[in-house]
Protein backbone atom coordinates (compact mmCIF):
# COMPACT_ATOMS: atom_id res chain seq x y z
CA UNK A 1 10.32 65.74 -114.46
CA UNK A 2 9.53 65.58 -117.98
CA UNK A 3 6.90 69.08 -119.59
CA UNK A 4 4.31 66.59 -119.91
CA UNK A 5 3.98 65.14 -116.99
CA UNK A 6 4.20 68.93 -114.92
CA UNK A 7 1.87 69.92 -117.13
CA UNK A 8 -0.76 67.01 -116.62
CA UNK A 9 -4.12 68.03 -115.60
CA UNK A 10 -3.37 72.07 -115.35
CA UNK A 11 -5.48 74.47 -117.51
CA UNK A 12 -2.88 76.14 -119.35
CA UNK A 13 -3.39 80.10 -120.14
CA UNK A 14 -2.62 81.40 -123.38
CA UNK A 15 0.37 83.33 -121.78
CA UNK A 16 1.43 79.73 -120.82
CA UNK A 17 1.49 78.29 -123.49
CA UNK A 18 3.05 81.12 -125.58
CA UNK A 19 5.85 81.13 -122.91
CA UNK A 20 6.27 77.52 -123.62
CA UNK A 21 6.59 78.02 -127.54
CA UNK A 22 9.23 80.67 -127.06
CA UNK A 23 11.10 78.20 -124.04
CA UNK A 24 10.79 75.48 -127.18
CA UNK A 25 12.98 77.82 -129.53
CA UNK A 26 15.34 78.37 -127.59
CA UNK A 27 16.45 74.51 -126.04
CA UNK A 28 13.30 72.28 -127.01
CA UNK A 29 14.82 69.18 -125.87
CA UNK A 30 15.50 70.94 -122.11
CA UNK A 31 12.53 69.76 -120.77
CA UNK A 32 14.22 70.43 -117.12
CA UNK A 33 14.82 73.80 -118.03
CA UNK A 34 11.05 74.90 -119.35
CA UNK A 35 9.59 73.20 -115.91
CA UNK A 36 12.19 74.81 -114.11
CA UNK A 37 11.07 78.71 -115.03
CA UNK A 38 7.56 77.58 -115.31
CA UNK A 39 7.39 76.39 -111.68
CA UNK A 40 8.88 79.63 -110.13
CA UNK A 41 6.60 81.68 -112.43
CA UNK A 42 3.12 81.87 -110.28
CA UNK A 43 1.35 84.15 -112.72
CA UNK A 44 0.01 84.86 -116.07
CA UNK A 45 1.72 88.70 -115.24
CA UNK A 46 5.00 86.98 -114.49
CA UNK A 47 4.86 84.69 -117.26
CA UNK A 48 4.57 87.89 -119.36
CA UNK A 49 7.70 89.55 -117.90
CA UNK A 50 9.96 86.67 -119.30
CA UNK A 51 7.90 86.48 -122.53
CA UNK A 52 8.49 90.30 -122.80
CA UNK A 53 12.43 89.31 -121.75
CA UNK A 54 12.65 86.82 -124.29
CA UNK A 55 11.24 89.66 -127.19
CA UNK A 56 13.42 92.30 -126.43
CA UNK A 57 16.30 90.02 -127.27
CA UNK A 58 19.32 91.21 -125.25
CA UNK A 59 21.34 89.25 -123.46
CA UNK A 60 18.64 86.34 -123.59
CA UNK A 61 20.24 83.12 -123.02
CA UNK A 62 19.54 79.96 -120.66
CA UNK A 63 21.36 81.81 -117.68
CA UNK A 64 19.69 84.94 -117.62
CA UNK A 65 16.12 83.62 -118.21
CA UNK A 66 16.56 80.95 -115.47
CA UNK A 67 18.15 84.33 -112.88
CA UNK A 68 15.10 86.68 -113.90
CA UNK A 69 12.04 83.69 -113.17
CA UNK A 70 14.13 83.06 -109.86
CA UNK A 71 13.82 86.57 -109.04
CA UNK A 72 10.84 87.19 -110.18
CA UNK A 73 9.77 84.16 -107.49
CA UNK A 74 11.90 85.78 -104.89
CA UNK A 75 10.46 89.33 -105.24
CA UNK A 76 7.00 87.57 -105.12
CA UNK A 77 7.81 85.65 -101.58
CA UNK A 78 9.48 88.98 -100.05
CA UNK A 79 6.18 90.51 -100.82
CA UNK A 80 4.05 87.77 -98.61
């Protein structure tokens, strides 16, 4: 599924989008990848845990930024 197409007709938070910029940097022609972590990230809260990830800038790669937005989903569904 190509970014625009997920993207159509959602109102996109700041957070979002920000998140979406700093996916970009990192592998901007991965569109599979940015709708992958942006579909397991529910909220603007979680969004800002991998934004925050992304800033602190260890160990950030495609690998650990696709395992922390899993997790972050999982910890989320253990929780319901």
């Amino acid at each position: 599924m190509t970014l625009n197409k997920y993207l159509k007709g959602k109102t996109l938070s700041p957070i979002t989008l920000l998140l979406i910029e700093k996916l970009k940097l990192f592998w901007e022609n991965d569109e599979e990848f940015i709708v992958g972590v942006l579909v397991d990230l529910e909220s603007d809260y979680e969004r800002q845990q991998v934004i925050d990830f992304i800033d602190n800038g260890e160990n950030v790669n495609y690998e650990s930024i696709i395992l922390l937005s899993l997790e972050l989903c999982q910890q989320r569904e253990n929780k319901r």
